[in-house]
N, C-alpha and C. Protein backbone atom coordinates (compact mmCIF):
# COMPACT_ATOMS: atom_id res chain seq x y z
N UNK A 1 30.82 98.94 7.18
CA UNK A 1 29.41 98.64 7.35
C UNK A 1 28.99 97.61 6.30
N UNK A 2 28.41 96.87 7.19
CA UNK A 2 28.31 95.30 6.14
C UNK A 2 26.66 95.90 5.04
N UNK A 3 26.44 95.58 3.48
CA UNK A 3 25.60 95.74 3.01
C UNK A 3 24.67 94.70 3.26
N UNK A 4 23.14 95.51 3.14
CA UNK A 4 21.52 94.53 3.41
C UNK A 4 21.91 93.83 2.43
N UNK A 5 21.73 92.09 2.52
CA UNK A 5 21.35 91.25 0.89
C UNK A 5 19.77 90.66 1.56
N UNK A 6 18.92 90.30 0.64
CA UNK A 6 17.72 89.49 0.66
C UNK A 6 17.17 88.72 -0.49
N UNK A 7 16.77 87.23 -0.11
CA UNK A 7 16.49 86.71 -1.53
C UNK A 7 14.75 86.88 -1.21
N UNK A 8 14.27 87.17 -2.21
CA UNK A 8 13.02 87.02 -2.06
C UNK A 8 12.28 86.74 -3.51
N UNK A 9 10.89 86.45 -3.54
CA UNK A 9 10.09 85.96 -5.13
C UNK A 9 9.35 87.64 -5.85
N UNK A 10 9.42 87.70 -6.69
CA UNK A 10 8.96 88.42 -7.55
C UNK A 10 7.34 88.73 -7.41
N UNK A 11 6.75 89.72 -7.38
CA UNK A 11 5.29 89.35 -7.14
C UNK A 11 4.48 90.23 -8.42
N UNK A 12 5.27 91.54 -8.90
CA UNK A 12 4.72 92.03 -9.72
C UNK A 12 5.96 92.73 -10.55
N UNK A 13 5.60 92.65 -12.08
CA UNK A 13 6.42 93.63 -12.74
C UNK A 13 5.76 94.72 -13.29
N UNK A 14 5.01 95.38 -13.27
CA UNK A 14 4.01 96.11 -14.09
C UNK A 14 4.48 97.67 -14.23
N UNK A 15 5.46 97.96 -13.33
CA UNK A 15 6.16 99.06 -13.80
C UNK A 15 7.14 98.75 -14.57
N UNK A 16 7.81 100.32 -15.11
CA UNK A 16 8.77 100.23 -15.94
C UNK A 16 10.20 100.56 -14.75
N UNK A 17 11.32 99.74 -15.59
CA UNK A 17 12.59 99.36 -14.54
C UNK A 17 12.38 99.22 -12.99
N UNK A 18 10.92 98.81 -12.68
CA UNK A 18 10.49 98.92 -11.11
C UNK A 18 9.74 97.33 -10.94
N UNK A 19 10.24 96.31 -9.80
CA UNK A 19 9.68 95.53 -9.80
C UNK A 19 9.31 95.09 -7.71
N UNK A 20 8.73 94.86 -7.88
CA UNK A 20 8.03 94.34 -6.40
C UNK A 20 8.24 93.23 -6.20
N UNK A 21 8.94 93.01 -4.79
CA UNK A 21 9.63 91.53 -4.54
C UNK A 21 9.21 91.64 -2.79
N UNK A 22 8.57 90.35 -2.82
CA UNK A 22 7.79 89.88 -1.77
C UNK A 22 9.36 89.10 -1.11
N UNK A 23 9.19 89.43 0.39
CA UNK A 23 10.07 88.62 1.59
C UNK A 23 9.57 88.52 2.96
N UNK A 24 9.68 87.08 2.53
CA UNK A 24 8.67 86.44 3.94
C UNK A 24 9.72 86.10 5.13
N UNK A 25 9.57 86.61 5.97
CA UNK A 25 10.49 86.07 7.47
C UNK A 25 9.55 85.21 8.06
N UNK A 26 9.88 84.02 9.45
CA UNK A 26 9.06 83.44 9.99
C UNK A 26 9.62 83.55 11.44
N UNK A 27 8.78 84.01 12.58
CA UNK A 27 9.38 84.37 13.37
C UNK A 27 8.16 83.51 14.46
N UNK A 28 8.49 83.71 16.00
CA UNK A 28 7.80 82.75 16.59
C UNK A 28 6.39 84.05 17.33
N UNK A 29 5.68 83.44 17.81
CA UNK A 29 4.80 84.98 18.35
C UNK A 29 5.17 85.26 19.89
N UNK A 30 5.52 86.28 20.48
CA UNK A 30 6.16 86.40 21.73
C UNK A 30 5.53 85.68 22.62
N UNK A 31 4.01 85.67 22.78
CA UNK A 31 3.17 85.00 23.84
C UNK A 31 3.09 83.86 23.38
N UNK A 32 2.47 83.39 22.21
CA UNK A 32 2.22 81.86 22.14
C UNK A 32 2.92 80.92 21.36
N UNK A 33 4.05 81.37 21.28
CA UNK A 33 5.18 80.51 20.60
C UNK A 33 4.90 80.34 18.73
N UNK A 34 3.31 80.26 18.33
CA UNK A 34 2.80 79.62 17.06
C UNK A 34 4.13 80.54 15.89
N UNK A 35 3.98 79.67 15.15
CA UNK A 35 5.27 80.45 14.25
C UNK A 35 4.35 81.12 13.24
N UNK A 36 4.92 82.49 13.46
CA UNK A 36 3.92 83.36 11.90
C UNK A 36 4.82 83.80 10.80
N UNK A 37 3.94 84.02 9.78
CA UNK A 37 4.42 84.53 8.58
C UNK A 37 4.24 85.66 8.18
N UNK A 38 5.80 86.67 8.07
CA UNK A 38 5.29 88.26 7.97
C UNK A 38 6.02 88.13 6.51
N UNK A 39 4.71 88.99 5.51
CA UNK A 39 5.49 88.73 4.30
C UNK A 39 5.83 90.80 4.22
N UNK A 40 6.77 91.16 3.80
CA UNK A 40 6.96 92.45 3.34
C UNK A 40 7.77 92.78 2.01
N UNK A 41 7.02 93.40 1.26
CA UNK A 41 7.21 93.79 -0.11
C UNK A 41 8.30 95.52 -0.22
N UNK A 42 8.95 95.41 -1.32
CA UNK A 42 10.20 95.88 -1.35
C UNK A 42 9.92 96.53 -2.68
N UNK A 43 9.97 97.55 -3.30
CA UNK A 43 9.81 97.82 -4.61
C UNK A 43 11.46 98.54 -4.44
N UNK A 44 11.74 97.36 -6.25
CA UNK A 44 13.50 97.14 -6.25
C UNK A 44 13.14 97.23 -7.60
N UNK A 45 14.73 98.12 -7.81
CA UNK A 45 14.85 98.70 -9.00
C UNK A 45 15.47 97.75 -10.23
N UNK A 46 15.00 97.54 -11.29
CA UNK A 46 15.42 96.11 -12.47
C UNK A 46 15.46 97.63 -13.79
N UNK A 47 17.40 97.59 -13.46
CA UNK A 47 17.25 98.74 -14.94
C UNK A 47 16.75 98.16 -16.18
N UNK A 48 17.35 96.41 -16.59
CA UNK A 48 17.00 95.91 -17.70
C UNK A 48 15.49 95.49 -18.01
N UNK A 49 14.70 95.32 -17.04
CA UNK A 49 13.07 94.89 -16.99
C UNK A 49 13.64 93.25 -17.25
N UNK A 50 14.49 92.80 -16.82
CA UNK A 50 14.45 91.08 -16.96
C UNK A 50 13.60 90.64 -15.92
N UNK A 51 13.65 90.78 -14.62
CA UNK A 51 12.72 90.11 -14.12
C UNK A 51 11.43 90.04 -14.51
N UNK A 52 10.98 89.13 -14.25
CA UNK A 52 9.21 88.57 -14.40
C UNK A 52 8.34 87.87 -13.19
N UNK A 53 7.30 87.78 -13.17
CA UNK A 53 6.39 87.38 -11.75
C UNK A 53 6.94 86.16 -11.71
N UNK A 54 7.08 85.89 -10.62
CA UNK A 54 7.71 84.16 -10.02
C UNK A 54 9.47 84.00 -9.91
N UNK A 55 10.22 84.56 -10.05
CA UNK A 55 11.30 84.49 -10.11
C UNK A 55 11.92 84.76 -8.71
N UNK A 56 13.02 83.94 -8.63
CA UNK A 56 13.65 84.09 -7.03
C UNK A 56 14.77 85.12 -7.23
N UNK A 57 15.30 86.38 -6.61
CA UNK A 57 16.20 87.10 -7.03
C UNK A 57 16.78 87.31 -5.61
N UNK A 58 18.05 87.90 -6.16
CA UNK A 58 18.76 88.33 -4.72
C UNK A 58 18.37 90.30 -5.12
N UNK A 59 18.46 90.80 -4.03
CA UNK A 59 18.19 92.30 -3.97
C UNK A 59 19.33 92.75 -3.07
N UNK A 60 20.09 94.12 -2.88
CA UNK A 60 20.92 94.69 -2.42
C UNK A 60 20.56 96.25 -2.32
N UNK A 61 20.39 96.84 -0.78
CA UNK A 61 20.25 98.04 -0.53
C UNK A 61 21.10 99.00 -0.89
N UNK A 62 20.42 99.89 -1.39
CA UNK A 62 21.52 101.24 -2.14
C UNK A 62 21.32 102.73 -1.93
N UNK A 63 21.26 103.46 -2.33
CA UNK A 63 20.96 104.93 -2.46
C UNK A 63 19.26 105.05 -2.60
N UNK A 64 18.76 106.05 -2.26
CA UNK A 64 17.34 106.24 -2.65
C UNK A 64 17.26 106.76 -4.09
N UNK A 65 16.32 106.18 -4.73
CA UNK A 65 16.31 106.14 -5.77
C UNK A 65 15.02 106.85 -6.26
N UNK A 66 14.12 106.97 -5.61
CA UNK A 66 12.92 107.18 -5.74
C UNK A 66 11.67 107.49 -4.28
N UNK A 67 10.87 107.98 -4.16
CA UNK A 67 9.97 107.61 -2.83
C UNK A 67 10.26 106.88 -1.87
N UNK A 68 10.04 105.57 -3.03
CA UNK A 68 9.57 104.65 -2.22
C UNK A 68 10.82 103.03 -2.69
N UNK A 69 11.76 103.54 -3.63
CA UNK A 69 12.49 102.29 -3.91
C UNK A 69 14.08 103.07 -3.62
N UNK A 70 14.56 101.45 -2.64
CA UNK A 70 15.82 101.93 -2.25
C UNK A 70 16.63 100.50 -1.96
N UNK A 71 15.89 99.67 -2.99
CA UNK A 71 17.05 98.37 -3.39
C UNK A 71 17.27 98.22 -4.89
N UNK A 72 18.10 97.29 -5.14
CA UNK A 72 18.38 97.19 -6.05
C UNK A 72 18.50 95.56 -6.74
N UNK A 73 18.05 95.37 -8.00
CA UNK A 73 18.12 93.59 -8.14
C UNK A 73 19.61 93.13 -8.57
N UNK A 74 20.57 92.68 -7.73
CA UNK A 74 22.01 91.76 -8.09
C UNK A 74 21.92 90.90 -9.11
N UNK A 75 20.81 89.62 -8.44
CA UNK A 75 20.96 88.56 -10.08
C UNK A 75 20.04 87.97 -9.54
N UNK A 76 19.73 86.87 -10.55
CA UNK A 76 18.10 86.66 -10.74
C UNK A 76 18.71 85.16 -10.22
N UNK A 77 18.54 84.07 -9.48
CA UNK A 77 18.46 83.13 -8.91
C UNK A 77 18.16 82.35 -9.32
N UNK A 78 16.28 82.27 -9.62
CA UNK A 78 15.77 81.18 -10.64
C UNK A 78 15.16 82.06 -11.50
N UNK A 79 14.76 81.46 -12.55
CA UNK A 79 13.64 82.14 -13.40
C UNK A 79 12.33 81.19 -13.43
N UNK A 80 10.79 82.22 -13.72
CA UNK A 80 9.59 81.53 -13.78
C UNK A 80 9.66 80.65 -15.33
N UNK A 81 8.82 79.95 -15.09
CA UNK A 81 8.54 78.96 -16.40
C UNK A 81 7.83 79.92 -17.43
């Protein structure tokens, strides 16, 4: 069974080892073709707290960890200024 990967941007760090990462798909609308933007947020687990708001990361699905978090952050892509 192949593992979930997703790159997506950072939107909040304000928990501890818990960070929220926004991923936008663009898909077309069944009836009128217009292309939309579905953004869905992911709360992914950062044991070290390196990430920060703005950063592009890759994330990888794992074990449940919590409620509501059941990815995990691989490596950080870019970093914010």
């Amino acid at each position: 069974m192949a593992v979930k990967e997703r790159i997506g941007l950072v939107v909040s760090d304000k928990m501890d080892k818990t960070v929220v990462v926004a991923i936008e798909s663009r898909s077309p609308h069944k009836k009128y073709g217009k292309i939309m933007a579905r953004t869905q947020r992911y709360k992914v687990h950062d044991a070290e707290n390196s990430c920060s708001i703005g950063d592009r990361v890759r994330i990888q699905e794992t074990r449940p960890m919590s409620r509501t978090k059941r990815w995990v952050v691989t490596d950080i892509l870019t970093s914010a200024k």
